[in-house]
N, C-alpha and C. Protein backbone atom coordinates (compact mmCIF):
# COMPACT_ATOMS: atom_id res chain seq x y z
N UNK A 1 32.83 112.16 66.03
CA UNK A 1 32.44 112.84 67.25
C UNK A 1 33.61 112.76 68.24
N UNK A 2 34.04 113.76 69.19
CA UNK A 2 35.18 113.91 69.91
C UNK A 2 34.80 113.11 71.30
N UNK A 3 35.79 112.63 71.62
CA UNK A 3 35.16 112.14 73.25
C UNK A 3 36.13 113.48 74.35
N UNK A 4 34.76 113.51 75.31
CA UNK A 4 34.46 114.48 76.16
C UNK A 4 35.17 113.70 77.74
N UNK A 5 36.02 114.46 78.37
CA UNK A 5 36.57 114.19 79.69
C UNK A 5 36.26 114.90 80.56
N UNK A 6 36.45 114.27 81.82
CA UNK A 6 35.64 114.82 83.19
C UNK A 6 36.86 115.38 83.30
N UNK A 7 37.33 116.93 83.72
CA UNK A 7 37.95 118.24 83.96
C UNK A 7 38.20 117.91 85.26
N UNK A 8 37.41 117.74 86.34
CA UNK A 8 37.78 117.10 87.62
C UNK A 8 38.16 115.98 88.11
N UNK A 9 37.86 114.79 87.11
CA UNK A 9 38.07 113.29 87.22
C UNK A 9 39.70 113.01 87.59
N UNK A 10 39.61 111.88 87.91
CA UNK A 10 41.16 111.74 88.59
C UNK A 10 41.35 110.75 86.99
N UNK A 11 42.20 111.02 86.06
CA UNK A 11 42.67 109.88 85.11
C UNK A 11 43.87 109.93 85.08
N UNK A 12 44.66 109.42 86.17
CA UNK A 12 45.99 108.67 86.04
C UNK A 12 46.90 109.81 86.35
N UNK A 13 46.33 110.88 86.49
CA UNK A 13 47.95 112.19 86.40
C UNK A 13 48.46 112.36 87.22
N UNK A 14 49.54 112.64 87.79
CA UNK A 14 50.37 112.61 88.80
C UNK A 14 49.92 114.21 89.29
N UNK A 15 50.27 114.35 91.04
CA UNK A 15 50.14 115.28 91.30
C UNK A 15 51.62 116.02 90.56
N UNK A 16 50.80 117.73 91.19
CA UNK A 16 52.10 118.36 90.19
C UNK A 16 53.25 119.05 90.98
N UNK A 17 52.68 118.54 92.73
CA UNK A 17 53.91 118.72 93.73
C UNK A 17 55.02 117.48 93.86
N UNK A 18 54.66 116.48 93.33
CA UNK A 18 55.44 115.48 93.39
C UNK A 18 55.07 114.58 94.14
N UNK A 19 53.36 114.10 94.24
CA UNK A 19 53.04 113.26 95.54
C UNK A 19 52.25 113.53 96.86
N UNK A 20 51.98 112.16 97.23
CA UNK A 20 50.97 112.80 98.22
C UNK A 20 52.10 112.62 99.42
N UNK A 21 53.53 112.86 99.23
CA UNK A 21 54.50 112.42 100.64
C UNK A 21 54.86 113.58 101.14
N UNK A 22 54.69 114.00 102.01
CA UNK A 22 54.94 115.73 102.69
C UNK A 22 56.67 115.35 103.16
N UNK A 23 57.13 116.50 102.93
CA UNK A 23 58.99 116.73 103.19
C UNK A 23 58.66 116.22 105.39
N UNK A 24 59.37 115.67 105.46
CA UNK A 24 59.80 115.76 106.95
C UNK A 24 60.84 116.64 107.47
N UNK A 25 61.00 116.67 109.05
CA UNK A 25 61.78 117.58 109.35
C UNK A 25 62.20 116.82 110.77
N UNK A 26 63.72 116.75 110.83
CA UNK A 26 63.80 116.28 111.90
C UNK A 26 65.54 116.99 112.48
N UNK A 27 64.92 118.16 113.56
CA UNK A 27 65.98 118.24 113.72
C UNK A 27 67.55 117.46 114.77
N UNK A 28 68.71 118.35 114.53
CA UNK A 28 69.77 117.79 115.16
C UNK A 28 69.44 117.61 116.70
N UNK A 29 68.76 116.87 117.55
CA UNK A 29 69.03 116.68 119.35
C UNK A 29 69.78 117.37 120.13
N UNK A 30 70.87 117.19 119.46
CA UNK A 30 72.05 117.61 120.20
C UNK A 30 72.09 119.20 120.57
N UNK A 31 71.65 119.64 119.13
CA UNK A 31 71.74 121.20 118.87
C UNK A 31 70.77 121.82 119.46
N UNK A 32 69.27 120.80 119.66
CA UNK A 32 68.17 121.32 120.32
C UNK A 32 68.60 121.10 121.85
N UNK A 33 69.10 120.48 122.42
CA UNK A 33 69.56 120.56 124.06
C UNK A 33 70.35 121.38 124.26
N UNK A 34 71.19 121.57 123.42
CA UNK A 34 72.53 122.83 123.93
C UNK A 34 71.64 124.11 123.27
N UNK A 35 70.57 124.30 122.58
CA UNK A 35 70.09 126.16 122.58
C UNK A 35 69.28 125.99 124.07
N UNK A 36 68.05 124.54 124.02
CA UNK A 36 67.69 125.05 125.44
C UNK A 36 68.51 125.18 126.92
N UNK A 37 69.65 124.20 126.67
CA UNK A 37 70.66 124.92 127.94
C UNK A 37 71.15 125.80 128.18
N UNK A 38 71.65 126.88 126.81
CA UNK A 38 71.58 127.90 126.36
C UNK A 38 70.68 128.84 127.15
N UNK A 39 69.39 128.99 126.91
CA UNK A 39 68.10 129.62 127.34
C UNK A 39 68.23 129.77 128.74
N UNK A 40 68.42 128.55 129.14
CA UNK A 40 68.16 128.10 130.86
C UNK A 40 69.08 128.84 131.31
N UNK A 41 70.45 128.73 131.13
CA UNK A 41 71.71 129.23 131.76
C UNK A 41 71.62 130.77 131.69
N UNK A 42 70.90 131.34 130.62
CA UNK A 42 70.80 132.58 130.16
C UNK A 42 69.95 133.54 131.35
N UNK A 43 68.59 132.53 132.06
CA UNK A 43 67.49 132.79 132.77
C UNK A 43 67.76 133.04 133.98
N UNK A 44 68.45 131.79 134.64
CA UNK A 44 69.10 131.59 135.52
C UNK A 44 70.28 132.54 135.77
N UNK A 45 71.18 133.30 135.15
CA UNK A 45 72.09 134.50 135.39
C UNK A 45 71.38 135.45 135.13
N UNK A 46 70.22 135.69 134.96
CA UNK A 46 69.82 136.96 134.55
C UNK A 46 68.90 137.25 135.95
N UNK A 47 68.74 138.78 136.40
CA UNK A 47 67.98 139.18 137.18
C UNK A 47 66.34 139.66 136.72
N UNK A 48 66.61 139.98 135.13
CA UNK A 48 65.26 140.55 134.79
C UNK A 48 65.64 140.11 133.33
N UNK A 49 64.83 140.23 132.67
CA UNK A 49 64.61 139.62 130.87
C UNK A 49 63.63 140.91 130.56
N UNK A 50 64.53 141.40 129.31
CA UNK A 50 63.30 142.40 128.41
C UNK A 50 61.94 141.41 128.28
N UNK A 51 60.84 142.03 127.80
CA UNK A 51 59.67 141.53 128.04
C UNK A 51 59.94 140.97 126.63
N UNK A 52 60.23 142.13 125.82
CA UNK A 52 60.25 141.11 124.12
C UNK A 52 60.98 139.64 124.19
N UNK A 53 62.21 139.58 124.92
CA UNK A 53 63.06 138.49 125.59
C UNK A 53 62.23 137.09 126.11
N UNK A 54 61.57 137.44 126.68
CA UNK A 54 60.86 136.60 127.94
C UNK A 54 59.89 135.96 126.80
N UNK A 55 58.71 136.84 126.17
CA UNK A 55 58.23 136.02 125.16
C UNK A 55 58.39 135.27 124.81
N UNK A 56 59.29 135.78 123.55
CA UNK A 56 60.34 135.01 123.31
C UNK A 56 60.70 133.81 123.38
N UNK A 57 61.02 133.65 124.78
CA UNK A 57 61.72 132.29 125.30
C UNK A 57 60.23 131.49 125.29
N UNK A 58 59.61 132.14 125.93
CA UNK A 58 58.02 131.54 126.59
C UNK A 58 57.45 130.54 125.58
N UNK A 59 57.55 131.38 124.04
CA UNK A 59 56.92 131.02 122.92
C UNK A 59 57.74 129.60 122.86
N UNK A 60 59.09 129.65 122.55
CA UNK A 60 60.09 128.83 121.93
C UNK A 60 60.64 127.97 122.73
N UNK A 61 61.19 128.01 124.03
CA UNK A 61 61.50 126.84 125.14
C UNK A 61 60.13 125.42 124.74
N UNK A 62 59.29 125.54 125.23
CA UNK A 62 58.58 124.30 125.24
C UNK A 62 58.19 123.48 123.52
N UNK A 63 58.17 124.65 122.97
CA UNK A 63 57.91 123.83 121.37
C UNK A 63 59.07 123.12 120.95
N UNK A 64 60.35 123.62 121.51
CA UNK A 64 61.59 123.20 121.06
C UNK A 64 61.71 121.59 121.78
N UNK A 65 61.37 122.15 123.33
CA UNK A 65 61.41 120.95 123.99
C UNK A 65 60.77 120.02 123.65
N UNK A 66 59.89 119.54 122.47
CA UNK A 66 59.20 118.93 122.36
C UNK A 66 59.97 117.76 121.58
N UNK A 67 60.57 118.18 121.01
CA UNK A 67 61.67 117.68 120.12
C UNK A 67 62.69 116.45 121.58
N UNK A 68 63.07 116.53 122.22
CA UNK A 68 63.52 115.95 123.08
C UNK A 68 62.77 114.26 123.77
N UNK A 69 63.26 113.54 124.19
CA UNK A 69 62.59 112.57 125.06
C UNK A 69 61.45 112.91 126.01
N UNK A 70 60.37 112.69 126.40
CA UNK A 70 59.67 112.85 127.00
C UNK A 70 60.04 113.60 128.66
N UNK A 71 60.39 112.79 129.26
CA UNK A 71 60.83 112.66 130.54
C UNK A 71 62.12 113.98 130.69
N UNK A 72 62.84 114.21 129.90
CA UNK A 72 63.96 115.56 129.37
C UNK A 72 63.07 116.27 129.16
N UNK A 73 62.24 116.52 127.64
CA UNK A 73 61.35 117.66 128.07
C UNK A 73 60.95 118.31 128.76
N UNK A 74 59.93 117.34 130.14
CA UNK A 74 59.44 117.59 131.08
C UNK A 74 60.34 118.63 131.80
N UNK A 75 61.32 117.64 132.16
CA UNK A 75 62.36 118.23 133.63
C UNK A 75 62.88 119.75 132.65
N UNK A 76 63.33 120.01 131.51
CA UNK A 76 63.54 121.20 131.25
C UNK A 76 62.76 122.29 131.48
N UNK A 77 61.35 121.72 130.72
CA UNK A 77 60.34 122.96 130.89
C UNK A 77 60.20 123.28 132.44
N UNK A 78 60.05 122.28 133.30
CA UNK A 78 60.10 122.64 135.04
C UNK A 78 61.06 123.21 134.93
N UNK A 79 62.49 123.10 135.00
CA UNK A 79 63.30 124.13 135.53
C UNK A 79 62.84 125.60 135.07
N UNK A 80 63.03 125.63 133.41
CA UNK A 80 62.59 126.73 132.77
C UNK A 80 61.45 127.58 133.44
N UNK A 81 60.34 126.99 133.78
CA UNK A 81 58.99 127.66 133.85
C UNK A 81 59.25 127.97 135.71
N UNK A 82 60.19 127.29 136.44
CA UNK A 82 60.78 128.17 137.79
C UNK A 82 61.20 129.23 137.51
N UNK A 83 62.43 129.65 136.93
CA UNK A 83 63.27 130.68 136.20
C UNK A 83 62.53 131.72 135.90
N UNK A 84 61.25 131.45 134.95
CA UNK A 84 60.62 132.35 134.97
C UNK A 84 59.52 132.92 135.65
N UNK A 85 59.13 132.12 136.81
CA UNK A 85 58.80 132.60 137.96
C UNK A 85 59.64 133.07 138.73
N UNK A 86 60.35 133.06 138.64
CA UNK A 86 61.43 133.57 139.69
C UNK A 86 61.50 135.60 138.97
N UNK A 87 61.79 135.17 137.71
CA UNK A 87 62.20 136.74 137.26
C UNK A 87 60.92 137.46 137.68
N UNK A 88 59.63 136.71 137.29
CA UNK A 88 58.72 137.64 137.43
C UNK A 88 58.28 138.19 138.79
N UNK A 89 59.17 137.31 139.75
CA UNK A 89 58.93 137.78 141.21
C UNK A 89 59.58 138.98 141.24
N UNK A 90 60.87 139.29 140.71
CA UNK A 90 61.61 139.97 140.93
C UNK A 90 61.26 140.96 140.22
């Protein structure tokens, strides 16, 4: 008589992604402060931002900033989120 296995049962097999350890991601600091100074300097000389532009930034400034020290974050997104009060006054 054959012996019968549970199809769902966990018996010993390795997953077939390589693990239960997910890839990390950590980017360069450096590179993330100089695009958002980048941004800022960009905001700040500009009188008006295409709307696709402004998005844009809207979307990506603070997620980026997140990546940064706390207290840096902060003070970026404030300047940033002036800047863009400012354009939209204008």
């Amino acid at each position: 008589m054959s012996q019968t296995t549970d199809l769902f049962g966990d018996e010993g097999q390795s997953d077939l992604f390589g693990g239960d350890e997910s890839p990390t991601y950590s980017p360069d600091i450096d590179r993330v402060r100089a695009r958002l100074q980048k941004i800022l300097a960009e905001t700040r000389a500009s009188d008006t931002l295409s709307r696709a532009k402004s998005s844009l930034y809207q979307t990506i400034f603070p997620q980026m900033a997140q990546w940064l020290p706390e207290d840096e974050a902060a003070q970026l997104r404030f300047e940033f989120e002036a800047e863009m009060e400012r354009l939209k006054a204008a």
